[in-house]
Protein backbone atom coordinates (compact mmCIF):
# COMPACT_ATOMS: atom_id res chain seq x y z
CA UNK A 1 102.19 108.08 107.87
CA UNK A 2 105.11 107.76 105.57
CA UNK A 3 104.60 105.77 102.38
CA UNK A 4 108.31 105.75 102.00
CA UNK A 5 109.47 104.55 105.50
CA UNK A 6 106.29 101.99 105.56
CA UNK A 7 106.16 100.83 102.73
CA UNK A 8 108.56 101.15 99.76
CA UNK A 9 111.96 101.11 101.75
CA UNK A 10 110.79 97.48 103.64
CA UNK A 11 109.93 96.19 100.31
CA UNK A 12 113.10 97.34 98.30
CA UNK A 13 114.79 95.70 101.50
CA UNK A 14 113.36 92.21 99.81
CA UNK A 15 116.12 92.43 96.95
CA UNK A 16 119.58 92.62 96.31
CA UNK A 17 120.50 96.58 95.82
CA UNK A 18 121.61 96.30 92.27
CA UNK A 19 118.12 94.96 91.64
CA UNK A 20 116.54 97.17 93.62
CA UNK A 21 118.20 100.06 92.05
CA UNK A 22 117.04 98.68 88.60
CA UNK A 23 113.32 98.41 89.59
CA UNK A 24 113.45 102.24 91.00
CA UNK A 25 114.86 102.80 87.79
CA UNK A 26 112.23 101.90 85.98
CA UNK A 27 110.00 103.04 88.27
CA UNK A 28 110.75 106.00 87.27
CA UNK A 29 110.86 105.95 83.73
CA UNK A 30 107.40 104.85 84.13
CA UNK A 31 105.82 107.37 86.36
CA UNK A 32 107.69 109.98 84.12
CA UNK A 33 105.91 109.44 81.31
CA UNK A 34 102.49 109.07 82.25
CA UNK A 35 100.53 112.15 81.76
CA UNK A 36 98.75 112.86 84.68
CA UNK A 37 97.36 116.17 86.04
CA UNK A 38 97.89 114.75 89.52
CA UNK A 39 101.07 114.23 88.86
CA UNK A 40 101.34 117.92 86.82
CA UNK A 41 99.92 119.27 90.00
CA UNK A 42 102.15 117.79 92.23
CA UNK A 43 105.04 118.69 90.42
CA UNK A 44 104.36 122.02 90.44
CA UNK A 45 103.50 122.45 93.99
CA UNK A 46 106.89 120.63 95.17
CA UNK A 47 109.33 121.95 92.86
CA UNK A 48 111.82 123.76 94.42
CA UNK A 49 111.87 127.59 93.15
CA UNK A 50 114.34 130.22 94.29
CA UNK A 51 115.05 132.92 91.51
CA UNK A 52 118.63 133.81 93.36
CA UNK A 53 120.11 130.43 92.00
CA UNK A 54 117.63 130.62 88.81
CA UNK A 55 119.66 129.44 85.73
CA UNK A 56 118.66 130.30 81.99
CA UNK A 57 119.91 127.36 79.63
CA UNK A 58 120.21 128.51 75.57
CA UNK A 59 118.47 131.49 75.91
């Protein structure tokens, strides 16, 4: 089953797309700062890693 195709897409569907693009918004802001070891976990396991485009920033 996909949650997205199921479920989130038919109910963004429900509003206008500028609203709908400010609730995913915020959305996000929200589920980025809980602290969560589910979400830790999750994050870690689907982050995408390859060390041939691997980029140091102010080091």
């Amino acid at each position: 089953m996909n949650i997205y195709k199921t479920i989130i897409r038919p109910a963004l569907l429900q509003f206008y797309p500028e609203n709908a693009h400010n609730k995913a918004i915020l959305a996000g802001k929200f589920l980025g700062e809980i602290n969560n070891p589910v979400f830790e976990y999750v994050w870690d396991k689907t982050r995408y890693r390859n060390r041939k485009i691997a980029t140091k920033i102010f080091f």
